[in-house]
C-alpha atoms as a PDB file:
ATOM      1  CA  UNK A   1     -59.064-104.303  65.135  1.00  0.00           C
ATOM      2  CA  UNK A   2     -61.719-103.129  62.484  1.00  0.00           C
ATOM      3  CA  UNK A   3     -64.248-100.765  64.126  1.00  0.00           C
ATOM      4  CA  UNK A   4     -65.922 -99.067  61.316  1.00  0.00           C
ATOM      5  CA  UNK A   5     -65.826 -99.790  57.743  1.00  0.00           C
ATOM      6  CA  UNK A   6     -68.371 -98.630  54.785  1.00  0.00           C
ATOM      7  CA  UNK A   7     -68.136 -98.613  51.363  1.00  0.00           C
ATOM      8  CA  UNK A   8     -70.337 -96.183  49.392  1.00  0.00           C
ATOM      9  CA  UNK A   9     -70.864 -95.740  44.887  1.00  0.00           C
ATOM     10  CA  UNK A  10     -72.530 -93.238  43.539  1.00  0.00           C
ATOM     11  CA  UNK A  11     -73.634 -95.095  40.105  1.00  0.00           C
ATOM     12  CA  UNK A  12     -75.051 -93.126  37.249  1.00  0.00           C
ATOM     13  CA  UNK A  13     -74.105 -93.924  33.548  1.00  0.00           C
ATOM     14  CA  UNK A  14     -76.345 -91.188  31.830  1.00  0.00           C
ATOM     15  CA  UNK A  15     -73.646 -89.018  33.509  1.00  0.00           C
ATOM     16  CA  UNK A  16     -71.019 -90.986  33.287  1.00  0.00           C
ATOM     17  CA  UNK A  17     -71.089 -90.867  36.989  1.00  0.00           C
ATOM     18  CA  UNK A  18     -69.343 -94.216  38.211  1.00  0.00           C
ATOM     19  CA  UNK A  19     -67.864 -93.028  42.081  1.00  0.00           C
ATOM     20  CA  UNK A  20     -66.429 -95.043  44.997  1.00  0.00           C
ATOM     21  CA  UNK A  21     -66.027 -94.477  48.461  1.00  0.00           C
ATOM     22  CA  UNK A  22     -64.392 -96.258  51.051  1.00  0.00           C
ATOM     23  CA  UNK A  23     -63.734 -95.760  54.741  1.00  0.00           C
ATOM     24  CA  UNK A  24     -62.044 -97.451  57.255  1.00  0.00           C
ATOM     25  CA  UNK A  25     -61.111 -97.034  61.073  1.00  0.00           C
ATOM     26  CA  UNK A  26     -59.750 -99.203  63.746  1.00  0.00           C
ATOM     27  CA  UNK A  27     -56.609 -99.629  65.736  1.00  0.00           C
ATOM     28  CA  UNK A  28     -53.750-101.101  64.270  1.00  0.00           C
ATOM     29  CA  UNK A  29     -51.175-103.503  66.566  1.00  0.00           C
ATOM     30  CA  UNK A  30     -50.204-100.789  68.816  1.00  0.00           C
ATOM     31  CA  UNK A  31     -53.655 -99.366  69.966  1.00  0.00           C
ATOM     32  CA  UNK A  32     -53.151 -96.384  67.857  1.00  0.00           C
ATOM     33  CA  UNK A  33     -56.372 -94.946  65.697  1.00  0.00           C
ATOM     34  CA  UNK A  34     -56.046 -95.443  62.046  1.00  0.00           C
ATOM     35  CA  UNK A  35     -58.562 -94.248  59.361  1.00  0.00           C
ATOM     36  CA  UNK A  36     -58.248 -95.420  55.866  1.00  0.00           C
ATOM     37  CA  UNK A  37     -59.768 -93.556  52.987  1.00  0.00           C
ATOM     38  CA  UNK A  38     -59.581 -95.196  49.171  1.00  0.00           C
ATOM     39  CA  UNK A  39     -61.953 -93.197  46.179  1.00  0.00           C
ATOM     40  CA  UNK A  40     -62.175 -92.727  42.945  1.00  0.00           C
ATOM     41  CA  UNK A  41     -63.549 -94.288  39.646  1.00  0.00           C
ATOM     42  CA  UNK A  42     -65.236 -97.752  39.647  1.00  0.00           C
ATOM     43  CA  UNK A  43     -62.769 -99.885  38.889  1.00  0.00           C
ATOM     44  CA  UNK A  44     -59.889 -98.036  39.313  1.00  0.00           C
ATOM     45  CA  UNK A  45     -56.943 -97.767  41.626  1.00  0.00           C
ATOM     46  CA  UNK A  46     -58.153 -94.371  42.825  1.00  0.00           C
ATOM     47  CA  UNK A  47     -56.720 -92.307  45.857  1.00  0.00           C
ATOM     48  CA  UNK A  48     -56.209 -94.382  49.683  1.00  0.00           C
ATOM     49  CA  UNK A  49     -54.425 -91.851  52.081  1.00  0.00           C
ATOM     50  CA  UNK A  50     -54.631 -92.983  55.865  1.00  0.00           C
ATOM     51  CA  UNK A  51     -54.257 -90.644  58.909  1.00  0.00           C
ATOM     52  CA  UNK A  52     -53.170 -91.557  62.245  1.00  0.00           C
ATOM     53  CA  UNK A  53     -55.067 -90.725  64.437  1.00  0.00           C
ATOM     54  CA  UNK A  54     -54.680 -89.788  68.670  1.00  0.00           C
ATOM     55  CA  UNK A  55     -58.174 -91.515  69.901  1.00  0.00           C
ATOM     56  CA  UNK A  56     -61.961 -92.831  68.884  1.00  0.00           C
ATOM     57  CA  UNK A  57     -63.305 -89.279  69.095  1.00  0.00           C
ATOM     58  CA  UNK A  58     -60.665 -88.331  66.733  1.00  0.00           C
ATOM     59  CA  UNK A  59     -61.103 -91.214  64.439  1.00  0.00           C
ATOM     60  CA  UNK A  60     -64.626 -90.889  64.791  1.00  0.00           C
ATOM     61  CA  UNK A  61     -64.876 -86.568  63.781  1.00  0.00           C
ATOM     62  CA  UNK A  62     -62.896 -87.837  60.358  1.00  0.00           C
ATOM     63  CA  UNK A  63     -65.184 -90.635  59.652  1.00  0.00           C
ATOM     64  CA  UNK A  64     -68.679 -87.913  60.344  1.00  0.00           C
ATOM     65  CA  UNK A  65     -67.081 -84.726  58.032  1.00  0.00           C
ATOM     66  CA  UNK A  66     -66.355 -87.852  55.377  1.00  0.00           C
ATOM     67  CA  UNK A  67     -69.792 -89.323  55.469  1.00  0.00           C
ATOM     68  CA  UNK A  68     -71.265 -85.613  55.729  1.00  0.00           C
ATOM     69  CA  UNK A  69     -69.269 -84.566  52.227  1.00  0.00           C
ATOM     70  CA  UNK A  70     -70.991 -88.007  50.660  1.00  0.00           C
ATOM     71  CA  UNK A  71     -74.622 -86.704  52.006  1.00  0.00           C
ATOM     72  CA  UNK A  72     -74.597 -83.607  49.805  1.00  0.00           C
ATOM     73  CA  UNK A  73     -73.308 -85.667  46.423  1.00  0.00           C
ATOM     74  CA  UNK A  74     -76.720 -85.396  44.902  1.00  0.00           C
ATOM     75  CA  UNK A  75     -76.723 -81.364  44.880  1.00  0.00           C
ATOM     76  CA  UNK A  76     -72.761 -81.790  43.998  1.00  0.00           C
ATOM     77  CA  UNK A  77     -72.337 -84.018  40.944  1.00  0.00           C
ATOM     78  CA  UNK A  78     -75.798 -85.185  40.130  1.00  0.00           C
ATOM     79  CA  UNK A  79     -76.293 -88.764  42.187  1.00  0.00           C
ATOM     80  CA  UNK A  80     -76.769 -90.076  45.621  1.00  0.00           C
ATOM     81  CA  UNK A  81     -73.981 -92.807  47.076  1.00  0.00           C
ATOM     82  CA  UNK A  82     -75.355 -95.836  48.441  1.00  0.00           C
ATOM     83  CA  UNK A  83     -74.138 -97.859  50.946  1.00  0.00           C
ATOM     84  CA  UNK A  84     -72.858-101.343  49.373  1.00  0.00           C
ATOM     85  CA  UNK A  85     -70.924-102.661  52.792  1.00  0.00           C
ATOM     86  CA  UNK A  86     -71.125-102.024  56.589  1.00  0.00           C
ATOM     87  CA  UNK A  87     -70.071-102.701  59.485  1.00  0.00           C
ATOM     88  CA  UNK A  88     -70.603-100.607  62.261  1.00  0.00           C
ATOM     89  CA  UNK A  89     -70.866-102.281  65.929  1.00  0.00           C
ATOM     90  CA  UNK A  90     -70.612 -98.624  67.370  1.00  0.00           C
ATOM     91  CA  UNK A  91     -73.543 -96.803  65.201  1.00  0.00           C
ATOM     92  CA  UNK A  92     -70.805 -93.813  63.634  1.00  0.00           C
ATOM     93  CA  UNK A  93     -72.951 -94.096  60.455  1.00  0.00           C
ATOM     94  CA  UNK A  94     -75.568 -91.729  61.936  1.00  0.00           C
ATOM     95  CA  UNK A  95     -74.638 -89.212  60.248  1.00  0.00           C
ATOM     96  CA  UNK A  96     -76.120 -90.561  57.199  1.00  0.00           C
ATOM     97  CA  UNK A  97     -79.661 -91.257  58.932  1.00  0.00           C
ATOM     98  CA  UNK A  98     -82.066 -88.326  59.386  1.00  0.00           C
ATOM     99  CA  UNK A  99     -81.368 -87.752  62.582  1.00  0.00           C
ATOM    100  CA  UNK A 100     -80.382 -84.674  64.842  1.00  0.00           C
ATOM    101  CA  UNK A 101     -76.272 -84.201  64.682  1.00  0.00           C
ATOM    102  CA  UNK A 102     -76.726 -84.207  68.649  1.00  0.00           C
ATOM    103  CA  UNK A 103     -77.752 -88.012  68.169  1.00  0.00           C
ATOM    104  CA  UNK A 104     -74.603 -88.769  66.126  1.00  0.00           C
ATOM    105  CA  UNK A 105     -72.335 -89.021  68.756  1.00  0.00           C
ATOM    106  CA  UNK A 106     -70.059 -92.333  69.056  1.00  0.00           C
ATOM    107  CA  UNK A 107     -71.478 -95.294  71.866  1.00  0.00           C
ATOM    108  CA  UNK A 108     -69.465 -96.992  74.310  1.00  0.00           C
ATOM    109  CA  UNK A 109     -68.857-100.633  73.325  1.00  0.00           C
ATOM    110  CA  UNK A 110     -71.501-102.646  75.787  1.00  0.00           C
END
């Protein structure tokens, strides 16, 4: 069950600057939290570790201090990501909206 995925690139040529970042989280067969990670070069293999996870709030911390790294790319190496894909029934993207971190807490499902 897929409960969060976004992909993110950070695109600048004048800098050579060609980044991808992908994250994924959702239970796998079992009901266990699983968040997938794959970066790297546009175009490339790249990196994909996963962690297991014990619950949402879990899943859901990883997914925020991921997202939070991405924010400060621009000051880091020169270029904002931008959010290419989404899905995100549960809001955990907040963290990448201007808004307090006390609103970026995870929503029960309706």
């Amino acid at each position: 069950m897929l409960d969060f995925r976004i992909t993110l690139e950070a695109r600048n040529p004048v800098r050579r600057c060609l980044r991808q970042y992908h994250v994924e989280a959702g239970t796998d067969l079992f009901g266990v939290w699983v968040v997938e990670i794959s970066y790297g070069r546009i175009g490339t293999a790249g990196r994909s570790p996963s962690y297991v996870l014990r619950d949402e709030e879990e899943a859901w911390h990883l997914a925020q201090s991921i997202l939070k790294r991405r924010v400060s790319a621009p000051r880091r190496i020169g270029v904002a990501y931008r959010i290419r894909e989404l899905i995100d029934p549960k809001g955990w993207v907040g963290v990448l909206c201007e808004t307090p971190a006390s609103d970026t807490k995870p929503r029960e499902a309706a």
